[in-house]
Protein backbone atom coordinates (compact mmCIF):
# COMPACT_ATOMS: atom_id res chain seq x y z
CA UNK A 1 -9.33 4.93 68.18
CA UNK A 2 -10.97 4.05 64.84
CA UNK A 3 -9.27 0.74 64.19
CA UNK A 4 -10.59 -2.39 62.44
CA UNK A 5 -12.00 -5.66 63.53
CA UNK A 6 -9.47 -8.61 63.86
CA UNK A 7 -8.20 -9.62 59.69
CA UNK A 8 -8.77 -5.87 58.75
CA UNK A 9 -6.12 -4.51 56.95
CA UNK A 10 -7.12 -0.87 57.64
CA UNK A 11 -4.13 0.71 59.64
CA UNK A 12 -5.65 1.82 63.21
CA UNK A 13 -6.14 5.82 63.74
CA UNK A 14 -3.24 6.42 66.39
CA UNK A 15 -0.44 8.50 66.35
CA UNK A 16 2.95 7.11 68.42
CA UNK A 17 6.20 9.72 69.23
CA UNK A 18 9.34 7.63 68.96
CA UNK A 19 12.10 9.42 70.02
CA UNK A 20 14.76 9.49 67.45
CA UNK A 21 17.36 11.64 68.45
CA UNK A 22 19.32 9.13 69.80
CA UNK A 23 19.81 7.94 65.79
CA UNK A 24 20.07 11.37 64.72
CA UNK A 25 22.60 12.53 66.97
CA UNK A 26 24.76 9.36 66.62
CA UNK A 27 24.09 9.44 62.68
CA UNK A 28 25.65 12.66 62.26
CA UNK A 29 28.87 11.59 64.60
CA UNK A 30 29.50 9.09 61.37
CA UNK A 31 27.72 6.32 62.73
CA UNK A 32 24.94 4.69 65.37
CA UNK A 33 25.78 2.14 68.31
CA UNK A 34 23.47 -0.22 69.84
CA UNK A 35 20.75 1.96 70.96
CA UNK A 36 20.56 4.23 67.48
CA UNK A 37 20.30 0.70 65.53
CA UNK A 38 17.28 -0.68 67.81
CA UNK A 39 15.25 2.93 67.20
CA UNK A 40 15.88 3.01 63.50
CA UNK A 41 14.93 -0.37 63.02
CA UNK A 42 11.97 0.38 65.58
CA UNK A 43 10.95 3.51 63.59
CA UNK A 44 10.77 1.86 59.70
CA UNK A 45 9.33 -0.92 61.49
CA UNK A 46 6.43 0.63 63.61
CA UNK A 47 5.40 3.18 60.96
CA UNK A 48 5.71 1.39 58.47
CA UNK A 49 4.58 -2.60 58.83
CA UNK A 50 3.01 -2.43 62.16
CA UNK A 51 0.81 1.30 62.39
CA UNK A 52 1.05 1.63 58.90
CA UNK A 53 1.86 5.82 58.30
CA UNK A 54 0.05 6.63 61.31
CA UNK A 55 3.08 6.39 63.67
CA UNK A 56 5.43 9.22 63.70
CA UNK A 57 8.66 9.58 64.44
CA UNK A 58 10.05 12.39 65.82
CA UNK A 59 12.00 13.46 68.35
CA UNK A 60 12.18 15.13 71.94
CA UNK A 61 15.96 15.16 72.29
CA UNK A 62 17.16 17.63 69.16
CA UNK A 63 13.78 19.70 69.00
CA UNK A 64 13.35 19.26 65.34
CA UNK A 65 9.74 18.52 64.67
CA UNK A 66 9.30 17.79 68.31
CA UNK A 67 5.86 15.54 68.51
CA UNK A 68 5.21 16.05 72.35
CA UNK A 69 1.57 17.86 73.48
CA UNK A 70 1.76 20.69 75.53
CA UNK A 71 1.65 19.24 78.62
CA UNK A 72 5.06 17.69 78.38
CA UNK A 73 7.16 18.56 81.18
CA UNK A 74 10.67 17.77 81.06
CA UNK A 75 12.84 17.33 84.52
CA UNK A 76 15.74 19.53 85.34
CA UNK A 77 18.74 17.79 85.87
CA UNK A 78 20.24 17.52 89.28
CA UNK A 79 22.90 20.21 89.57
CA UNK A 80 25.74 17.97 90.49
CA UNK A 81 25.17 16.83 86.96
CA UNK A 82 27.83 18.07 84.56
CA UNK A 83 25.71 17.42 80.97
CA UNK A 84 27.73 17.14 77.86
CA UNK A 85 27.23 20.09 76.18
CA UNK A 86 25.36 18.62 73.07
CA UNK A 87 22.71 17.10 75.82
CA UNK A 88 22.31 20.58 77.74
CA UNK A 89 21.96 21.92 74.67
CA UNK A 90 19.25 19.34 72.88
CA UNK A 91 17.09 18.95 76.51
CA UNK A 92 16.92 23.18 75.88
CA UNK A 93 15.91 23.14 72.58
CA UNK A 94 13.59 20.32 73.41
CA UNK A 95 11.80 22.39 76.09
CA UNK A 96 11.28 25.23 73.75
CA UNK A 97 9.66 23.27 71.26
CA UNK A 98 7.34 21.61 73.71
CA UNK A 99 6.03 24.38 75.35
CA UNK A 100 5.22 26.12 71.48
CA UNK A 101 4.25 22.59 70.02
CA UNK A 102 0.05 21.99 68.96
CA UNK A 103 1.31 18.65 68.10
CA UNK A 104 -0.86 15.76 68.90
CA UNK A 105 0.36 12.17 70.32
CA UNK A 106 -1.66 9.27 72.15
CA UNK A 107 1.57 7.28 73.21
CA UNK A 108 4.87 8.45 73.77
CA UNK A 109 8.08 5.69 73.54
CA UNK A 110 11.40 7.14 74.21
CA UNK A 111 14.06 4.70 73.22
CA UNK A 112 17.03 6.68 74.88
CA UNK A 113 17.83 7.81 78.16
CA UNK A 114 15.66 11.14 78.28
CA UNK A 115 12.54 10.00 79.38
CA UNK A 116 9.46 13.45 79.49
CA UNK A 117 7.05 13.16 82.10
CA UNK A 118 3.39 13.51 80.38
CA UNK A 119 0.42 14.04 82.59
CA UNK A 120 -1.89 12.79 79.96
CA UNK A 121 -0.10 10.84 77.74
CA UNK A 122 1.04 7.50 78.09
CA UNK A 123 4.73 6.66 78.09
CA UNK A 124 6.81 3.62 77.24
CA UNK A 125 10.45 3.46 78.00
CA UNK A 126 12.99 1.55 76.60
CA UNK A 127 15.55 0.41 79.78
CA UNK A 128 18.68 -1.42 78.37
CA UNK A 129 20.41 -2.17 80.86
CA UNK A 130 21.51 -0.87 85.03
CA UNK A 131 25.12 -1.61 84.41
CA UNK A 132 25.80 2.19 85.90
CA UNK A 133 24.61 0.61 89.23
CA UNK A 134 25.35 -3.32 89.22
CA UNK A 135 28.36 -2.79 87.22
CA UNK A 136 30.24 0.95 88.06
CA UNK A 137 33.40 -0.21 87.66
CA UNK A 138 32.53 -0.54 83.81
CA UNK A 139 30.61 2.54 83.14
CA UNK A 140 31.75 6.01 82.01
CA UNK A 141 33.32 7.41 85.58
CA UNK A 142 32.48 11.34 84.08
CA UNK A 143 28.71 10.18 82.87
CA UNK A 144 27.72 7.16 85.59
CA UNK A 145 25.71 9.73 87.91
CA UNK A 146 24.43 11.28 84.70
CA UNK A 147 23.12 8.22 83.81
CA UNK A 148 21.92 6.43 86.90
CA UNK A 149 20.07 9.90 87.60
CA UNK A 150 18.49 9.16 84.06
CA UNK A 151 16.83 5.38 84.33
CA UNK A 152 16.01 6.51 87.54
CA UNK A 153 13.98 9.22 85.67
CA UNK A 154 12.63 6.71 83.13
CA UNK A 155 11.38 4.04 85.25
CA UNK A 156 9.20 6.85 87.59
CA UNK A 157 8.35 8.56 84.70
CA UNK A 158 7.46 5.40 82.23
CA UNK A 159 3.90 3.95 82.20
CA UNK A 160 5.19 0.36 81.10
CA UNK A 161 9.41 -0.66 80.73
CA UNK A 162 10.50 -2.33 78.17
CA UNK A 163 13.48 -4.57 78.97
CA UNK A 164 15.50 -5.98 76.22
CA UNK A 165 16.38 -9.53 78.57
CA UNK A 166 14.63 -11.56 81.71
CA UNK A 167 18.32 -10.84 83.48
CA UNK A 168 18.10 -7.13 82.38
CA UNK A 169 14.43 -6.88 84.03
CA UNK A 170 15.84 -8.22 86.85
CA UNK A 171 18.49 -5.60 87.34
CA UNK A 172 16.39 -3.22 86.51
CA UNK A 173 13.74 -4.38 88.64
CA UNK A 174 16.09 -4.61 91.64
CA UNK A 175 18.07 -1.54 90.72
CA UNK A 176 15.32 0.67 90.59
CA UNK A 177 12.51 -0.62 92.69
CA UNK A 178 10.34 -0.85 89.73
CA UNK A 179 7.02 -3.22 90.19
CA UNK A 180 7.60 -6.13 88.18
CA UNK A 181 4.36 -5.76 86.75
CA UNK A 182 4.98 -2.59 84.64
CA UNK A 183 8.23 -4.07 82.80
CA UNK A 184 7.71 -6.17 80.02
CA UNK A 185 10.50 -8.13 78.08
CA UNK A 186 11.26 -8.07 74.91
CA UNK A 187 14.59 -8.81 72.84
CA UNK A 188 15.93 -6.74 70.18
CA UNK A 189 15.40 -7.67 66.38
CA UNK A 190 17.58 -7.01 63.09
CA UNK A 191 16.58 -5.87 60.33
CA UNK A 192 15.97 -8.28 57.23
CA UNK A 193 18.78 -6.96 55.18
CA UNK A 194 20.78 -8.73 58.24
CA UNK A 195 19.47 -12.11 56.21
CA UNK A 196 20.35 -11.47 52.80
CA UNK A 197 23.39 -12.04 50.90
CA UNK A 198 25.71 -10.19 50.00
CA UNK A 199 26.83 -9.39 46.66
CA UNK A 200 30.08 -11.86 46.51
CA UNK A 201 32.07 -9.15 43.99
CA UNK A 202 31.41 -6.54 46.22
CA UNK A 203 32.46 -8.19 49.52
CA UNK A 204 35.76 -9.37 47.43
CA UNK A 205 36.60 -5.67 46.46
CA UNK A 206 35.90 -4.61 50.25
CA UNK A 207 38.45 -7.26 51.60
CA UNK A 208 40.75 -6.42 48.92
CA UNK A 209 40.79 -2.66 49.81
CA UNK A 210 41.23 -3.24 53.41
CA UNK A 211 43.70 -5.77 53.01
CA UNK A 212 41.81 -8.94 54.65
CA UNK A 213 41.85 -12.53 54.27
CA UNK A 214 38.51 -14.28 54.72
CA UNK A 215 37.97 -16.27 57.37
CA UNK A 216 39.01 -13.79 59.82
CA UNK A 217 38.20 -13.57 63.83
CA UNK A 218 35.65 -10.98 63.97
CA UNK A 219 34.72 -8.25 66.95
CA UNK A 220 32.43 -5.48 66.47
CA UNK A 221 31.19 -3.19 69.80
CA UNK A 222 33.15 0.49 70.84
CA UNK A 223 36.14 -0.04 72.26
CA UNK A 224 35.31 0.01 76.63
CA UNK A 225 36.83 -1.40 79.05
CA UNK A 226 33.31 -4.08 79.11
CA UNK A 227 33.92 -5.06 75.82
CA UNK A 228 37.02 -6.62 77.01
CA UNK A 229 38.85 -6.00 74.00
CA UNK A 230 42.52 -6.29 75.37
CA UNK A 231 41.82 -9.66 76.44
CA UNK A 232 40.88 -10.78 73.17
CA UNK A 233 43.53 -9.34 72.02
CA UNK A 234 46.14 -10.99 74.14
CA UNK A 235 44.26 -14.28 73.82
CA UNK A 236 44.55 -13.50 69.64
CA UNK A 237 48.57 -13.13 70.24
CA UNK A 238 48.69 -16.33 72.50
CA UNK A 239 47.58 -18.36 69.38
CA UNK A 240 49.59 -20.83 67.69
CA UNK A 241 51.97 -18.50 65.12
CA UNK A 242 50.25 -21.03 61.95
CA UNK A 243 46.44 -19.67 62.87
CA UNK A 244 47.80 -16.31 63.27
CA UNK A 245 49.41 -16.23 59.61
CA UNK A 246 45.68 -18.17 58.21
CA UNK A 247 43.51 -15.99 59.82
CA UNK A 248 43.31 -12.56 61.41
CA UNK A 249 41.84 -10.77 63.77
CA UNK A 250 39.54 -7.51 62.83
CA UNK A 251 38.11 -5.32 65.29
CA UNK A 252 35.37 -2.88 64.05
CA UNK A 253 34.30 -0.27 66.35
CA UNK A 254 34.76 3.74 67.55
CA UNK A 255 37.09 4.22 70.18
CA UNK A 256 35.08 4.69 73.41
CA UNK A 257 36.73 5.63 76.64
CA UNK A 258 39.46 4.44 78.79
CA UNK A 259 40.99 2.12 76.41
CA UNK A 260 44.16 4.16 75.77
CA UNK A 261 46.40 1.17 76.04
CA UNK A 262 44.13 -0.58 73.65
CA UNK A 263 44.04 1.77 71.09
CA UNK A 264 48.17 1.85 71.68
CA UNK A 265 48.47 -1.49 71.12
CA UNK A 266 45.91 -1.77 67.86
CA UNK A 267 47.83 1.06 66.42
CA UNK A 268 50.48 -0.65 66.69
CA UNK A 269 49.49 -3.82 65.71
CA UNK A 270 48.86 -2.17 62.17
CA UNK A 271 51.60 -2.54 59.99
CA UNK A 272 51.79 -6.29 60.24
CA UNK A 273 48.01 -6.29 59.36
CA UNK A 274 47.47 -9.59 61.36
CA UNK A 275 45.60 -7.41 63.70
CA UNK A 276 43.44 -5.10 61.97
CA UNK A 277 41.33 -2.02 63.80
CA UNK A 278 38.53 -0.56 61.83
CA UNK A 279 36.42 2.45 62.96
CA UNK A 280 32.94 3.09 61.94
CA UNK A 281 32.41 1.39 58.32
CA UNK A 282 29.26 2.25 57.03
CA UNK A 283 26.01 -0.45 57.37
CA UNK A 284 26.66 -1.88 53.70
CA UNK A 285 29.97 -2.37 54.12
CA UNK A 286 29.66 -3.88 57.65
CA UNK A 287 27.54 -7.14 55.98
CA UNK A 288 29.97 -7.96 54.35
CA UNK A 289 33.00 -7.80 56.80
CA UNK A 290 30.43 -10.33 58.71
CA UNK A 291 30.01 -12.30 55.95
CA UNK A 292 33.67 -12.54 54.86
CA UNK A 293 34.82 -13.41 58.77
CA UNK A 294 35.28 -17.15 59.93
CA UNK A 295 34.28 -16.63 64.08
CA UNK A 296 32.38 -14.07 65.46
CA UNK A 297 34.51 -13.45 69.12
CA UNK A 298 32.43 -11.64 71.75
CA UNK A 299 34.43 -11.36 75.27
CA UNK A 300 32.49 -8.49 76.61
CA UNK A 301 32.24 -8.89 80.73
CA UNK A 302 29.06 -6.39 81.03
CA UNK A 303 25.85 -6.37 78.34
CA UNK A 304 22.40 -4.80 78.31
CA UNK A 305 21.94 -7.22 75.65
CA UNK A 306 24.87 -7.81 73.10
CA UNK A 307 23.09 -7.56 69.62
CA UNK A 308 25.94 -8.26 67.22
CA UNK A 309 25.32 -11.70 68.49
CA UNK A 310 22.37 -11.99 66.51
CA UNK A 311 24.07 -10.07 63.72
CA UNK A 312 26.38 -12.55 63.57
CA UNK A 313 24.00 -15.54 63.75
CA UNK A 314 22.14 -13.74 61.16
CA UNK A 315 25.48 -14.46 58.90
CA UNK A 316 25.81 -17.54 59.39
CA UNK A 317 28.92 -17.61 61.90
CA UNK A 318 30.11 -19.54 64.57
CA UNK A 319 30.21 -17.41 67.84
CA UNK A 320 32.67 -17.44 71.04
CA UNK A 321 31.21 -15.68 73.70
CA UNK A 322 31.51 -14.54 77.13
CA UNK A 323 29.58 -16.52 80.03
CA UNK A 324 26.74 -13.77 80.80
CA UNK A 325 23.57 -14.58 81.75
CA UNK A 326 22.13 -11.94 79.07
CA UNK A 327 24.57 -13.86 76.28
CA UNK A 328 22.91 -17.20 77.25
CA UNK A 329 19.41 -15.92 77.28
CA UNK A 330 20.34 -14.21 73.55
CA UNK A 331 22.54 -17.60 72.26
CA UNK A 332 20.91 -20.40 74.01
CA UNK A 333 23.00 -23.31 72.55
CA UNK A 334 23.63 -21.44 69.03
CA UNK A 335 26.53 -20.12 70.70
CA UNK A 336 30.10 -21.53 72.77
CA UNK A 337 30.45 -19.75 75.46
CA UNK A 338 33.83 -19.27 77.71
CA UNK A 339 34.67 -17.52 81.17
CA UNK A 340 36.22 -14.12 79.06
CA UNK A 341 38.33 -13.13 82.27
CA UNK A 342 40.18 -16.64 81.37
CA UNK A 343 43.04 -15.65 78.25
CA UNK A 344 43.72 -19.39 77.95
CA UNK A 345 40.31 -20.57 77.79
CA UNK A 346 39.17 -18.03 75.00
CA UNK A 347 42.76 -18.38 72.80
CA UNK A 348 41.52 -22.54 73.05
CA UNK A 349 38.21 -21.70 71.97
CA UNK A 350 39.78 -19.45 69.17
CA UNK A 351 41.83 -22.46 68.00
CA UNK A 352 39.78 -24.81 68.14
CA UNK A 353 37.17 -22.95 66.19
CA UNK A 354 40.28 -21.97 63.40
CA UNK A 355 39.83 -25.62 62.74
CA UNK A 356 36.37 -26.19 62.88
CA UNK A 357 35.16 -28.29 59.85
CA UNK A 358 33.20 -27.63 56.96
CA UNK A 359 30.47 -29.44 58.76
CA UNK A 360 30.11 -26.62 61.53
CA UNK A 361 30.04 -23.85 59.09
CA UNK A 362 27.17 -25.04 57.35
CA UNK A 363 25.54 -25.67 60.99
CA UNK A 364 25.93 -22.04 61.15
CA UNK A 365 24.39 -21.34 58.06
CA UNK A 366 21.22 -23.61 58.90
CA UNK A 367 21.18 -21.27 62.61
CA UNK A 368 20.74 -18.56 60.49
CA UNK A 369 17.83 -19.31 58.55
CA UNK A 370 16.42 -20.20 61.86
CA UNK A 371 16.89 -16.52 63.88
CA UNK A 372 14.57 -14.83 61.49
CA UNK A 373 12.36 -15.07 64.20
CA UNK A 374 14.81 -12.58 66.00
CA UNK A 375 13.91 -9.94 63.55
CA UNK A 376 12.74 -6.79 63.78
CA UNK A 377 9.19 -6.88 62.77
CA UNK A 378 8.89 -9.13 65.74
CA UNK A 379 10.42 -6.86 67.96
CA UNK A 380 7.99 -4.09 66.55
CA UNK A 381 5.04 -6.35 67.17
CA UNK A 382 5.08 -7.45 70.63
CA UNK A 383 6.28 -3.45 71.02
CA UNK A 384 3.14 -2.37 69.68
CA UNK A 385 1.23 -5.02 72.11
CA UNK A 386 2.81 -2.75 74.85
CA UNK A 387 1.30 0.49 73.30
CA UNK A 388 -2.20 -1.58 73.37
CA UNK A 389 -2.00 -2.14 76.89
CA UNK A 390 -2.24 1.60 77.45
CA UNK A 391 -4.58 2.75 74.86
């Protein structure tokens, strides 16, 4: 390693895999969720503020431009394992390329769920969250063995775990029978576009074209059963009819799994436009639907870490949330927090918010200017103090 002494801008002479695939793959599906956000941000952020251009960024799950050494070795999954096709195909593609690869790496971090098992290399992996175990009832029934069979993998085949929350560690820790001393926590970060605003013509003509009032009720997450959409929905349609004309309620996300009835009733709900369902909107346009809302509404009953809570403090808006341990740890006392299995208590939070004051919204804006810390160059930072652990 040919780095400088400490206040020497010279970038230091290492070379860091990212995994990226997760992005990629979700990218080309017209969109990224929570786990393609954190790597792109990650990726821009590591390569280019943190390690300069000597981090790179490519990827072991679609095999393009795969960055692993030849000694990667990549784990079979266990044949009671149905893969999706896409991942059968990517994990073959990916061990192709790394057997043929002269590529070079001293650190490895793989931000989704395929974690490669390097004899020489040291390996950071990113575990979100054990919900598969501590929570089955709100994981993917067709993927939860999948899954648990992969952070299994990742934690035996990690060097150090990241953990995005102290509660997450602890699941994970206690899930997996990790040592506590080879996780380390630290919390997502947005980007700093997340703190600018937005061009006030341009959010106008986006409202206008999807037929929204501003000061809406806000949800954005893919419609699960965790997210607990349907109660937010019924506690929505228990509100006074008065709120209900002033403000509406938008939901912004991709249709999951086993929310049929959901996506019935949203359907549904869309020729009186009180209740408006939006898929994926692109990242531009999804500023400004925060910036436009009144309340940011967050019921989910399961989170690895819940990170349009800080996109929503990052705009300025007063949040309802769910009662999590992981929410509180994110929101501290920026946020009002209600049991979400309780319809009455979150349609009185709703109302009571529909009337906050003028006062409260600028206390929003103030919280705002105060999460920059919550940003992603931060969350880069203390990830490359991980990678310096192992160097």
């Amino acid at each position: 390693m040919r780095s400088g002494s400490p206040g020497d801008p010279r970038p230091e002479s290492r070379v860091v895999g990212i995994s990226s695939g997760v992005a990629d793959l979700r990218r080309a599906r017209g969109g990224l969720d929570g786990i393609g956000t954190y790597t792109e941000a990650l990726l821009a952020h590591v390569e280019r503020r943190v390690l300069r251009s000597n981090a790179s960024t490519r990827t072991h799950v679609s095999g393009r431009g795969l960055t692993l050494p030849r000694h990667a070795r990549h784990s079979a999954a266990p044949s009671r394992c149905r893969l999706p096709s896409h991942w059968a195909r990517s994990r073959t593609r990916g061990r192709r390329a790394a057997a043929g690869s002269n590529a070079r790496v001293d650190l490895y971090h793989s931000t989704d769920y395929m974690v490669p098992r390097l004899r020489r290399t040291p390996v950071v992996a990113t575990v979100y969250d054990a919900i598969p175990i501590v929570h089955p009832q709100w994981a993917n029934q067709r993927l939860r063995g999948f899954k648990n069979w992969l952070l299994a993998q990742s934690v035996r085949n990690a060097d150090r775990v990241i953990a995005i929350s102290e509660s997450g560690r602890d699941e994970v820790v206690s899930s997996y029978g990790i040592r506590a001393e080879r996780t380390r926590v630290i919390p997502l970060g947005i980007d700093g576009e997340w703190f600018e605003p937005v061009d006030e013509r341009a959010m106008q003509g986006t409202l206008l074209r999807r037929r929204l009032e501003p000061g809406y009720f806000l949800f954005v997450g893919t419609l699960q059963p965790r997210k607990n959409v349907e109660a937010l929905l019924d506690a929505y349609e228990a509100l006074p009819q008065a709120i209900r004309r002033k403000r509406q309620l938008v939901i912004v996300g991709k249709y999951g799994w086993n929310a049929e009835t959901l996506r019935r009733r949203l359907e549904d709900a869309r020729p009186q436009n009180r209740c408006v369902w939006l898929d994926y909107v692109p990242r531009e346009e999804l500023y400004q639907l925060y910036a436009g809302a009144g309340t940011f509404v967050f019921p989910s009953l399961a989170e690895g870490f819940g990170l349009p809570i800080l996109e929503a403090l990052a705009k300025g808006l007063p949040i309802i949330a769910s009662d999590l341990p992981v929410l509180r740890d994110l929101g501290a006392h920026l946020v009002a927090y209600v049991d979400a299995r309780d319809t009455n208590a979150l349609t009185d939070a709703m109302a009571s918010f529909a009337q906050a004051s003028a006062d409260e919204a600028e206390r929003a804006k103030r919280i705002a200017t105060r999460c920059r810390v919550r940003g992603a160059r931060a969350c880069a930072e203390r990830t490359v103090a991980v990678y310096r652990e192992l160097w």
